[in-house]
Protein backbone atom coordinates (compact mmCIF):
# COMPACT_ATOMS: atom_id res chain seq x y z
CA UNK A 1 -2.57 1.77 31.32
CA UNK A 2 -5.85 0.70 29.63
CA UNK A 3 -7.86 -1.86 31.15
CA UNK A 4 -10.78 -3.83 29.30
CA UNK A 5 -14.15 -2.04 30.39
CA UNK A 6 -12.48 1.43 30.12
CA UNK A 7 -14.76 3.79 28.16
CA UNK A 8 -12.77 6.07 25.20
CA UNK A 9 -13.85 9.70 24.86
CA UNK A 10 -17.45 8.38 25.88
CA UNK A 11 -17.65 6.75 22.36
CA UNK A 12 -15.45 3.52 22.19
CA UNK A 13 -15.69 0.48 25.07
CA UNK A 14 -12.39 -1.20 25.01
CA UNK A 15 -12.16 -4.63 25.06
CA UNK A 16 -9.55 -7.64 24.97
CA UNK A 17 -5.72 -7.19 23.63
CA UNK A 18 -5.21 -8.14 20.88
CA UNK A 19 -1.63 -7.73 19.91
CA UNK A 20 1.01 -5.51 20.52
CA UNK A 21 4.90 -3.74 19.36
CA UNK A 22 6.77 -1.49 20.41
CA UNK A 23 5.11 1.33 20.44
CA UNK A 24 1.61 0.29 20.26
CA UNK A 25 -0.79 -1.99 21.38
CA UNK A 26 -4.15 -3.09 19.43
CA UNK A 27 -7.22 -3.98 21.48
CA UNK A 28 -10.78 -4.96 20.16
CA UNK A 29 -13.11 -2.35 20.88
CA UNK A 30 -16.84 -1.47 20.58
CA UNK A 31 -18.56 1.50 19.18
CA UNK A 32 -20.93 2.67 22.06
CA UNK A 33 -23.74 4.13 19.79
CA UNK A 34 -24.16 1.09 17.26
CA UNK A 35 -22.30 -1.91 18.86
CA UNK A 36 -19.92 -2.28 15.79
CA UNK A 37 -16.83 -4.34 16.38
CA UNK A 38 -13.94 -2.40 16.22
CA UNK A 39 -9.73 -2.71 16.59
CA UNK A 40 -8.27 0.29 18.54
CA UNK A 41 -4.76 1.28 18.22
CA UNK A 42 -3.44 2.89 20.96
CA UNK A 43 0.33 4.30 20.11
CA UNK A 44 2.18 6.13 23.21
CA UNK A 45 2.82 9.77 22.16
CA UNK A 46 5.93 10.12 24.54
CA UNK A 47 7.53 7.12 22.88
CA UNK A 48 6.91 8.05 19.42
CA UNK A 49 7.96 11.98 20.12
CA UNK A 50 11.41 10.36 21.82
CA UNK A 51 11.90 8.12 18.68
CA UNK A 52 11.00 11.06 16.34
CA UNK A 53 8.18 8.52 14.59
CA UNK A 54 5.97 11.76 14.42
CA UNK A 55 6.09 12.59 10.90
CA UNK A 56 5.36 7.86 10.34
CA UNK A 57 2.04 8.25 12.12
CA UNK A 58 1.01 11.13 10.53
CA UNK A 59 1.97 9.61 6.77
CA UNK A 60 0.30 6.13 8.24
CA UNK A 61 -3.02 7.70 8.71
CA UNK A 62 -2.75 9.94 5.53
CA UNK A 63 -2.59 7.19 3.62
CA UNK A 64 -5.26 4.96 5.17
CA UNK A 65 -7.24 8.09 4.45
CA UNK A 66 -6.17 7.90 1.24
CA UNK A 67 -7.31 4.16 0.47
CA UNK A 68 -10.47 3.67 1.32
CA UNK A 69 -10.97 -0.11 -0.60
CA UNK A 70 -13.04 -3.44 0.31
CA UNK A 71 -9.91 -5.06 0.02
CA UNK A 72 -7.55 -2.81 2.76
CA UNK A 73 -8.25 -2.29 6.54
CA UNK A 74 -10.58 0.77 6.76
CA UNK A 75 -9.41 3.79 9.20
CA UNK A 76 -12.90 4.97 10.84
CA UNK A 77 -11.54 7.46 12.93
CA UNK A 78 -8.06 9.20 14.91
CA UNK A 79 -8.80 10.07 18.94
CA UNK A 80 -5.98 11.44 21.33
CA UNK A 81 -5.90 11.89 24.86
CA UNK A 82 -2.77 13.86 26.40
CA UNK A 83 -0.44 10.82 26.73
CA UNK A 84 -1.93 8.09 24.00
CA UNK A 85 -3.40 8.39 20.20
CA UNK A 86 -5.69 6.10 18.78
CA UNK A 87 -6.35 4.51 15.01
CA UNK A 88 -10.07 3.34 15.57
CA UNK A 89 -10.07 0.62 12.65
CA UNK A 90 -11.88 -2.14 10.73
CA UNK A 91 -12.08 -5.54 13.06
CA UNK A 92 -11.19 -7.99 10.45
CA UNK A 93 -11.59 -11.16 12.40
CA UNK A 94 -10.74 -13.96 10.52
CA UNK A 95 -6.46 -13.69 11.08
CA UNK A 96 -3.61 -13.39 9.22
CA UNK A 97 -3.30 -15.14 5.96
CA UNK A 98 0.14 -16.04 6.98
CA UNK A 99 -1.49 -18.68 9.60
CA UNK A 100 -3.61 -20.43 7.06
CA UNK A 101 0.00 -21.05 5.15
CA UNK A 102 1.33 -22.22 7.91
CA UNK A 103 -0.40 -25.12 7.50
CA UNK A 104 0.87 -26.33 4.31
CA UNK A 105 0.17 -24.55 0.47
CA UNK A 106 -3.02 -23.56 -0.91
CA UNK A 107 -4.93 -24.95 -3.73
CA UNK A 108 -4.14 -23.44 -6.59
CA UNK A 109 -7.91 -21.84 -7.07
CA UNK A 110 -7.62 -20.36 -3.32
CA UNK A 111 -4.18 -19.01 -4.13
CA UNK A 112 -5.44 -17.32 -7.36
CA UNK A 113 -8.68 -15.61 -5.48
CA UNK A 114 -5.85 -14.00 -2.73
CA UNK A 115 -3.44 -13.02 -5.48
CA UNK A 116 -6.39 -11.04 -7.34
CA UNK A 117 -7.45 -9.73 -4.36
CA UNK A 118 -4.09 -8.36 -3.55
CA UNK A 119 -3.45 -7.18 -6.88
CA UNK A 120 -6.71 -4.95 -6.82
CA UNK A 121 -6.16 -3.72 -3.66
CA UNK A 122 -1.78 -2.71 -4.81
CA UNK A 123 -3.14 -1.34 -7.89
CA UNK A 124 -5.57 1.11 -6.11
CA UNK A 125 -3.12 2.30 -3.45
CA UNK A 126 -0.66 2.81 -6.73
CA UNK A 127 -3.38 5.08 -8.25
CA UNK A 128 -3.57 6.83 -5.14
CA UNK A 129 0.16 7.43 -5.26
CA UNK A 130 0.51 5.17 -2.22
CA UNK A 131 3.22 2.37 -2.50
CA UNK A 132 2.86 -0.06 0.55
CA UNK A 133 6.80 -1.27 0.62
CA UNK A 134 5.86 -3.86 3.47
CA UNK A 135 3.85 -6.56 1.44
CA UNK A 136 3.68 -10.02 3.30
CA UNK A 137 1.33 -12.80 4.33
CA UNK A 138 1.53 -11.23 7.83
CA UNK A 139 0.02 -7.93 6.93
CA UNK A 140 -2.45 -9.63 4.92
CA UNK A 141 -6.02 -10.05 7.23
CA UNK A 142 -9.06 -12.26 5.73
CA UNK A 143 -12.66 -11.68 6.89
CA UNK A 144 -15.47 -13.50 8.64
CA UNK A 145 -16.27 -14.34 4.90
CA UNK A 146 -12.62 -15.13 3.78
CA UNK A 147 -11.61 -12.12 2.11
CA UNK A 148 -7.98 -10.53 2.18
CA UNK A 149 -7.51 -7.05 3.80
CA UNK A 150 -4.26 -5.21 3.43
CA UNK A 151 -3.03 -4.20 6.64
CA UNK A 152 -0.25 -2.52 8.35
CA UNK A 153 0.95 0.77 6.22
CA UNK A 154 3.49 1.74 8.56
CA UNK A 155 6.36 1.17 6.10
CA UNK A 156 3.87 2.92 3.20
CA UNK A 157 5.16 6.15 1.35
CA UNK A 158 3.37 8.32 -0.76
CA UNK A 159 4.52 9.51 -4.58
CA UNK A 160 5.40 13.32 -2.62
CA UNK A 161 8.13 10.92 -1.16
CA UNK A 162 10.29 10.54 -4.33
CA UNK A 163 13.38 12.61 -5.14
CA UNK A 164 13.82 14.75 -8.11
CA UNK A 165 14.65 11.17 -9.86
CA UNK A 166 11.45 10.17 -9.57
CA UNK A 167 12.63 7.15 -7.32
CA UNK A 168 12.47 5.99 -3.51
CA UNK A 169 15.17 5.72 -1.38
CA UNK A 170 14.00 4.31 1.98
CA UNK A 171 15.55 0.93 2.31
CA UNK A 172 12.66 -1.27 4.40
CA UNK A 173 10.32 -3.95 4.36
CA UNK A 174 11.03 -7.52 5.22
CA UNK A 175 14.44 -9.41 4.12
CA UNK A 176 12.73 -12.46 2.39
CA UNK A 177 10.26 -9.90 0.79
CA UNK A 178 11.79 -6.96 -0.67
CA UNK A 179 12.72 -6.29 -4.07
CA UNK A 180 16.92 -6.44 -5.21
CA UNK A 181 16.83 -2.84 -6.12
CA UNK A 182 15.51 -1.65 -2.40
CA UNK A 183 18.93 -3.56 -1.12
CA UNK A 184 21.03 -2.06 -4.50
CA UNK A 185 20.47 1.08 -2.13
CA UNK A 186 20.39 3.27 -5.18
CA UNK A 187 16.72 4.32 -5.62
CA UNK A 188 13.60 2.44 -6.44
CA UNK A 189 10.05 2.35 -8.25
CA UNK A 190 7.60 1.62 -4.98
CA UNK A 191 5.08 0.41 -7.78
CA UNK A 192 7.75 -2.12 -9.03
CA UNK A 193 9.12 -2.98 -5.56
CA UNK A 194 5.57 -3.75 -4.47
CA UNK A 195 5.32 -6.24 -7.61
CA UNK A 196 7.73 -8.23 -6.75
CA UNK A 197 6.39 -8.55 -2.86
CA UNK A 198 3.25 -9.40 -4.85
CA UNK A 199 5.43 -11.99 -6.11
CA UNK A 200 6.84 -13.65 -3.73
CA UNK A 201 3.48 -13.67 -1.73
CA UNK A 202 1.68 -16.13 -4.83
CA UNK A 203 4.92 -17.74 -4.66
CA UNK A 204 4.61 -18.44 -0.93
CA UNK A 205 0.41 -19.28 -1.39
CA UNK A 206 1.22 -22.00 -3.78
CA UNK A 207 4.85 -23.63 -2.57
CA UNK A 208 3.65 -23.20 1.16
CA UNK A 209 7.54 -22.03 1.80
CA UNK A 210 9.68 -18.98 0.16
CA UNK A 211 11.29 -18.83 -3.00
CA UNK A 212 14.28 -16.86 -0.96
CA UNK A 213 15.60 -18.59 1.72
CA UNK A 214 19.52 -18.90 3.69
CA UNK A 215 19.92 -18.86 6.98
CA UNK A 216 22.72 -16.30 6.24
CA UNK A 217 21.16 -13.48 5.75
CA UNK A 218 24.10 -12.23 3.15
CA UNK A 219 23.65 -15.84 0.91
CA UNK A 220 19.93 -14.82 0.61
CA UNK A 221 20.13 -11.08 -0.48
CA UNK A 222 22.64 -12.68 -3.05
CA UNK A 223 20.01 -15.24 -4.26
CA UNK A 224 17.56 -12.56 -4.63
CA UNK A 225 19.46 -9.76 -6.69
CA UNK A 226 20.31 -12.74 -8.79
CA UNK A 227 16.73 -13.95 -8.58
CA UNK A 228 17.74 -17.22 -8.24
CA UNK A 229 14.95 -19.78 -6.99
CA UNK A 230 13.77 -23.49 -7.64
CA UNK A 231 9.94 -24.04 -8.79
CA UNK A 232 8.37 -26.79 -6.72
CA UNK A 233 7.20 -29.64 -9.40
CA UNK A 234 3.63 -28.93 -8.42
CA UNK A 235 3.75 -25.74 -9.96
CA UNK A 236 1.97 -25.03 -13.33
CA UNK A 237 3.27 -23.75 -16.16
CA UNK A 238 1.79 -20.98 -16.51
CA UNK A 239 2.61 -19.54 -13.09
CA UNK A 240 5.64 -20.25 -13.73
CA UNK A 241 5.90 -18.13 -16.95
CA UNK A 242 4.11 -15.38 -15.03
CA UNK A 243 6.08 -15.47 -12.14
CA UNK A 244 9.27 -15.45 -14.38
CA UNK A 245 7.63 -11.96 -14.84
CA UNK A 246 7.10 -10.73 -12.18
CA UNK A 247 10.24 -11.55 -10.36
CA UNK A 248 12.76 -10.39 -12.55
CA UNK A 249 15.72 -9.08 -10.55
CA UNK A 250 15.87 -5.60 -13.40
CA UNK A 251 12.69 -3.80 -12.18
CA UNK A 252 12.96 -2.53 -16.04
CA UNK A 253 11.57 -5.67 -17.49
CA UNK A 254 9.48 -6.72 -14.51
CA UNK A 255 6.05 -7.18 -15.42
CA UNK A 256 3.61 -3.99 -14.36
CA UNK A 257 0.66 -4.36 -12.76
CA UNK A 258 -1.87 -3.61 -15.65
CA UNK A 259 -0.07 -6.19 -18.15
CA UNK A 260 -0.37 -8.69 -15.35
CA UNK A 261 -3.99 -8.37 -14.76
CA UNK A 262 -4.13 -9.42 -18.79
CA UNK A 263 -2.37 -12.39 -17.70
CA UNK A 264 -5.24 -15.54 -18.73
CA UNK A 265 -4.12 -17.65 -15.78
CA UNK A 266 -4.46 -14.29 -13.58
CA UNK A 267 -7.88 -13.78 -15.16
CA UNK A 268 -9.52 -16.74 -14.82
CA UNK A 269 -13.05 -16.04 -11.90
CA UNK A 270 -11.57 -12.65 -11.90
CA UNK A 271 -14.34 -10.15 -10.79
CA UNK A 272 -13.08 -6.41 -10.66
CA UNK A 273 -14.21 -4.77 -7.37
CA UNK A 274 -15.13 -0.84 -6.93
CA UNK A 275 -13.68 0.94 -4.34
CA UNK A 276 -15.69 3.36 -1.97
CA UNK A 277 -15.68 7.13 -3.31
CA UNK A 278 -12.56 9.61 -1.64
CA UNK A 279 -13.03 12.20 0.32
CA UNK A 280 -9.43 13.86 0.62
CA UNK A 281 -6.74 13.89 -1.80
CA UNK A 282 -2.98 13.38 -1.38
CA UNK A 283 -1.07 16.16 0.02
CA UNK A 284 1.86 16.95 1.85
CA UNK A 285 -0.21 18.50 5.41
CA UNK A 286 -1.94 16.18 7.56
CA UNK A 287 -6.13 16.57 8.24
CA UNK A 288 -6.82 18.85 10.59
CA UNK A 289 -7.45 16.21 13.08
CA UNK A 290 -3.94 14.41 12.65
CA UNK A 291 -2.49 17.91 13.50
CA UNK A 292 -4.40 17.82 16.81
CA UNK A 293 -3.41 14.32 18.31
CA UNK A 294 0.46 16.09 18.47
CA UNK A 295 -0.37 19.13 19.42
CA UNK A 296 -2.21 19.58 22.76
CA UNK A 297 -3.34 20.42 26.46
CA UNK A 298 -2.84 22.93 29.34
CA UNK A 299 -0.73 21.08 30.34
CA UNK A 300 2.14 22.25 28.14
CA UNK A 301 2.36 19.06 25.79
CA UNK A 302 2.65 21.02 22.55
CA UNK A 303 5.72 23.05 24.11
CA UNK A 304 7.21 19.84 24.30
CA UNK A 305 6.11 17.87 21.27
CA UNK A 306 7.70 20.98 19.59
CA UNK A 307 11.09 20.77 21.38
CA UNK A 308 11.38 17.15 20.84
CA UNK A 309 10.17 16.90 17.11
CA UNK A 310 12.60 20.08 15.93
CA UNK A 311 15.70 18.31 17.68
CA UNK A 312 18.30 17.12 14.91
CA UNK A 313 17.73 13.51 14.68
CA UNK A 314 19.91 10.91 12.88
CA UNK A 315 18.74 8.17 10.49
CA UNK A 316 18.14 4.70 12.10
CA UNK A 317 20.33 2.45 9.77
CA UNK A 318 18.79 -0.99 9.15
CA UNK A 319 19.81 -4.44 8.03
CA UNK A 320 19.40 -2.80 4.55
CA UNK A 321 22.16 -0.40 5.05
CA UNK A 322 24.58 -2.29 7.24
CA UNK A 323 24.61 -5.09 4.55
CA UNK A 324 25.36 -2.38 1.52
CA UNK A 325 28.89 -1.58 3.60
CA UNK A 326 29.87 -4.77 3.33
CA UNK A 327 33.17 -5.68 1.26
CA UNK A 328 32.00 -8.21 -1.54
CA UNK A 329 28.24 -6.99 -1.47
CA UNK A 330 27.67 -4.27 -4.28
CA UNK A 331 24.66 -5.31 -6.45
CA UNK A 332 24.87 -1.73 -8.59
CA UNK A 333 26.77 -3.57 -11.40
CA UNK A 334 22.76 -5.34 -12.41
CA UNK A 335 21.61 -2.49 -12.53
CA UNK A 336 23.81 0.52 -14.58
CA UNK A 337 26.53 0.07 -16.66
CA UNK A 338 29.02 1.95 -15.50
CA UNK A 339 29.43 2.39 -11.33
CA UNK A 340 28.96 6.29 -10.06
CA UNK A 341 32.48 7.73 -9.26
CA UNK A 342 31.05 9.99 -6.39
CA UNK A 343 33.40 11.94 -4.11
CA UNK A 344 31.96 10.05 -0.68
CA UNK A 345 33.62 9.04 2.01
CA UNK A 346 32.72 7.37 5.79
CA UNK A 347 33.77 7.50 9.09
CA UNK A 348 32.27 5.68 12.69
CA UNK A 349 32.13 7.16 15.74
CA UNK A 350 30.92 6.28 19.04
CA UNK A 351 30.07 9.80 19.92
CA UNK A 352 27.43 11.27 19.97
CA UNK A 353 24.61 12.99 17.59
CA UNK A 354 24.90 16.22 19.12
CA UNK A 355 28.96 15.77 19.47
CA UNK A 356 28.85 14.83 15.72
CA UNK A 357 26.79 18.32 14.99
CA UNK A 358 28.96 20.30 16.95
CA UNK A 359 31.77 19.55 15.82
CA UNK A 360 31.28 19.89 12.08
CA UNK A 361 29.87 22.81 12.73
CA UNK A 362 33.61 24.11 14.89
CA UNK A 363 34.43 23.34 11.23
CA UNK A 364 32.42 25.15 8.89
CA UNK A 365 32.75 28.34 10.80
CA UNK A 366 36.37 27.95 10.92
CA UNK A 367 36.13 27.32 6.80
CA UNK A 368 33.14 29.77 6.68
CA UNK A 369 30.75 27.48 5.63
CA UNK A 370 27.27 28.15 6.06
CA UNK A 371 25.23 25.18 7.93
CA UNK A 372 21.49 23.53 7.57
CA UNK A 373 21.01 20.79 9.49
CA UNK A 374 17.47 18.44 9.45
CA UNK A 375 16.80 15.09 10.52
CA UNK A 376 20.03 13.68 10.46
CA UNK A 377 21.17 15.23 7.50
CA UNK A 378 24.06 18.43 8.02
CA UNK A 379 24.43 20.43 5.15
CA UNK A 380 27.93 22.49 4.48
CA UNK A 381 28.08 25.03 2.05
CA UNK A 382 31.55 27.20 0.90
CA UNK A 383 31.22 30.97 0.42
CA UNK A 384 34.67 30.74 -1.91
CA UNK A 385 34.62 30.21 -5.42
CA UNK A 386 36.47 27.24 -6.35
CA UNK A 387 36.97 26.03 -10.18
CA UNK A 388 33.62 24.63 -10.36
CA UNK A 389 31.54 26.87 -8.43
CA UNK A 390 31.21 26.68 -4.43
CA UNK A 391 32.20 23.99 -2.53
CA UNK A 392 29.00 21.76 -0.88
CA UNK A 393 28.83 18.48 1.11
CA UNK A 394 26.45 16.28 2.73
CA UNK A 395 26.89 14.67 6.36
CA UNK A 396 24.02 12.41 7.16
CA UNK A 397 24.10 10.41 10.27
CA UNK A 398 23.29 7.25 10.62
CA UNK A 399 22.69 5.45 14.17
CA UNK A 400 23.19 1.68 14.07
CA UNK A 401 22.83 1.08 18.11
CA UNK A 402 22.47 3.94 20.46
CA UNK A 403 26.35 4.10 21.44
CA UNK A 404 27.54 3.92 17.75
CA UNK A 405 26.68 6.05 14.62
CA UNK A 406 28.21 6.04 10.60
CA UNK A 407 28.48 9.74 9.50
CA UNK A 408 28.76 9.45 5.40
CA UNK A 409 30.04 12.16 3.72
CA UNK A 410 29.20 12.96 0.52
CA UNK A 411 30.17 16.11 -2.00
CA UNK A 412 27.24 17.33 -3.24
CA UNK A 413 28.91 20.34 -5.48
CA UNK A 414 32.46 22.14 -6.28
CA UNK A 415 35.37 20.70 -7.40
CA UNK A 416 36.45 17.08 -6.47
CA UNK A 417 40.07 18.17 -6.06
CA UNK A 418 38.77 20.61 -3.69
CA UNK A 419 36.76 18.48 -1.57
CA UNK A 420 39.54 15.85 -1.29
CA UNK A 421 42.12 18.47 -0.30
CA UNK A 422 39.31 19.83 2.09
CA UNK A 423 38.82 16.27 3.61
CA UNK A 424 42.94 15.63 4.11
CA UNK A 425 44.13 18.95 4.98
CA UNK A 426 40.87 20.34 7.13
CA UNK A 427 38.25 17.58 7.84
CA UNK A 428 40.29 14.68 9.12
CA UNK A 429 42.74 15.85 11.32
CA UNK A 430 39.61 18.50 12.64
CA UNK A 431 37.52 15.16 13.47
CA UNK A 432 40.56 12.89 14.83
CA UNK A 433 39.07 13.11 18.55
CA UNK A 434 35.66 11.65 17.42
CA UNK A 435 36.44 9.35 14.50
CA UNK A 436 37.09 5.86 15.72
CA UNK A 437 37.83 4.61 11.68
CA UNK A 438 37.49 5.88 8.32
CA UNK A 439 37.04 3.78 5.32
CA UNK A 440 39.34 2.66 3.53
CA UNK A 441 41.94 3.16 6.45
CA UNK A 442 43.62 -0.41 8.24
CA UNK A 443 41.15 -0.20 10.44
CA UNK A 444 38.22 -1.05 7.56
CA UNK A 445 38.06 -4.31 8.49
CA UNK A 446 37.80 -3.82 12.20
CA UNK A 447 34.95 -1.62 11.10
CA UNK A 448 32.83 -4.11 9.78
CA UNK A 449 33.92 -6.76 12.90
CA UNK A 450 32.12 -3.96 15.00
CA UNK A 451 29.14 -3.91 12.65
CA UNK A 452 28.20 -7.55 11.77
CA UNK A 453 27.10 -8.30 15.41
CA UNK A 454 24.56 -4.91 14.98
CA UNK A 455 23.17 -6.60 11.57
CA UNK A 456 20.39 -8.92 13.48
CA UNK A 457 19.32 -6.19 16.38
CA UNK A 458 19.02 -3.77 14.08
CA UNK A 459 17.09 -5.23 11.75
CA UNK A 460 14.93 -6.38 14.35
CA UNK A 461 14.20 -3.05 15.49
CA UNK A 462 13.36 -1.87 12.16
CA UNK A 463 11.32 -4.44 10.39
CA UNK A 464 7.90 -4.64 11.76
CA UNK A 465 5.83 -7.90 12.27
């Protein structure tokens, strides 16, 4: 346990606490050699390694190496000991900017300086190939002198992150925040989804309250696919023609970053600010230094850092995904014209990961189907030759609570006869004795009984504050 006094690798003095999650707590600190003010992370490598958030940390301090801006929380420098890492940061001391509007709205001149200074700071972590995907008045700092600093890139992903359709598919962020294609749940532009959090932040600044609001949950993911939202009369008119740009529900005609810093009212006191030259570039390995806080002693760590991180984990479903199984709640009609007939089906279990594995893979040896399995996701691939090629399908695992998981199944390849003959004469009756419902069975409804009651907890554990 750290105590205030305690002296880090004889270069840091921590100090008070300043906050803490989960997995982390964040104390002010003080550089030995100068005196600087500092913040000091210090994440629990056991917890992270048991969670399998090895792979967020190392992306999180990537990309703070990535954007190095006056306007974003600076990473000085990563330390780890055997049991703890820590992010030695930039002490920005004057709070979150969600406290000053929690006091009431901001003058529209003091709204406009925060909204430029966000902007600059997005549309350098977009030329970086960075998209933040967790844009709020919480993660937003300001300075002794009143500046905004972009914090918290937990949620962040990099460009290397997209699938071969160029788009994201991480549902996350923060209900009231995020954009209606990240709930759509069918791939997303960060750079566009980060616009419209961009959005909904000057909203916020000026109305002192959110454009989105329901107490059910469901009611305001509905308002905000629609983008459906009252002005307050206090508004002016030209923020209201820009913001009619910038949060339009099609991401295709929402208003890009560039176009929207040619916006006069956007303009107006504007002054441009450089950022600080980069030292690395964006790539898919971690510094050398990252590498070493999860790798380790003589005491055997790194023998067990690599047994826990190469265990198959499944996918922690959010609020996000629970929401998207919902009868009554597909939003893919705004955005394509005709629905995707994919061969997919679903099935919830109260088993087991590892019972899940095993017995798919009892399966695909008795089909003789050749298995990969990684992070949740199990791979089956046919050796026959059906009418369109080999047979191939997707089973990713999703865990809502620890005691019950959705295992989706998807056909990835083949023929769809096939694969629906395979799931009724092989896969079914083979998975009877860990299945608790399919979809689309009687017992759909009873499904979604058991996972409306998940929909808050889970969504607490996912979205950070």
């Amino acid at each position: 346990m750290e105590k205030k006094g305690v002296i880090l690798m004889q270069r840091y003095e921590l100090g008070r606490l300043l906050g803490q999650g989960t997995f982390a707590k964040v104390y002010h600190g003080r550089k030995l050699s100068s005196g600087q003010s500092v913040a000091i992370k210090v994440i629990d490598k056991e917890k992270i390694l048991k969670v399998g958030m090895i792979d967020q940390i190392k992306r999180e301090i990537s990309v703070m190496r990535l954007v190095r801006h006056p306007n974003i929380v600076q990473l000085y420098e990563v330390m780890a000991s055997k049991s703890k890492i820590y992010f030695v940061m930039e002490c920005v001391k004057g709070g979150e900017l969600f406290n000053k509007i929690a006091k009431g709205k901001l003058k529209e001149d003091c709204a406009r300086k925060y909204f430029q200074q966000l902007i600059g700071a997005v549309d350098f972590c977009h030329s970086r190939g960075v998209y933040h995907r967790d844009l709020k008045p919480e993660n937003l700092l300001l300075d002794e002198n009143g500046n905004l600093k972009v914090s918290d890139f937990g949620l962040s992903a990099l460009t290397e992150s997209q699938r071969h359709d160029g788009l994201l598919h991480t549902t996350c962020g923060t209900p009231a925040y995020v954009a209606p294609e990240i709930i759509n749940k069918k791939g997303y532009d960060g750079a566009k989804a980060d616009i419209w959090s961009c959005g909904v932040i000057l909203f916020v600044l000026m109305a002192g309250y959110l454009p989105f609001h329901d107490p059910n949950l469901m009611e305001m993911y509905r308002k905000i696919s629609k983008g459906e939202f009252k002005y307050p009369q206090w508004f002016p008119s030209d923020v209201k023609k820009l913001l009619s740009k910038v949060l339009a529900p099609n991401p295709s005609t929402r208003i890009t970053i560039a176009k929207l810093m040619e916006n006069s009212w956007f303009k107006k006191g504007f002054k441009p600010i450089e950022a600080k030259p980069q030292q690395e570039e964006v790539g898919s390995k971690a510094p050398l230094d990252i590498q070493r806080a999860f790798t380790s002693d003589s005491d055997g760590t790194s023998e067990k850092n690599d047994k826990v991180g190469n265990s198959m984990k499944p996918t922690c479903m959010n609020a996000f995904d629970i929401i998207s199984l919902s009868a009554g709640f597909d939003l893919s009609g705004l955005f394509e014209k005709e629905k995707d007939q994919k061969a997919e089906s679903r099935f919830t279990t109260q088993k087991s990961a590892s019972t899940i594995v095993s017995k798919l893979e009892e399966i695909a040896e008795g089909q003789s189907f050749k298995v990969e399995k990684k992070d949740g996701l199990v791979k089956l691939q046919g050796s026959k030759e059906g009418r369109k090629g080999q047979l191939a399908i997707d089973a990713e695992i999703f865990e809502v609570t620890p005691a019950f998981y959705i295992v989706e199944m998807k056909k990835t390849a083949g023929d769809t006869m096939e694969y629906k003959k395979f799931c009724n004469q092989e896969l079914r009756p083979s998975l009877k004795d860990i299945v608790w419902t399919w979809q689309g069975t009687e017992s759909t409804d009873q499904t979604q009984q058991q996972l409306e009651p998940q929909q808050q907890q889970t969504q607490e554990r996912e979205q950070p504050h």
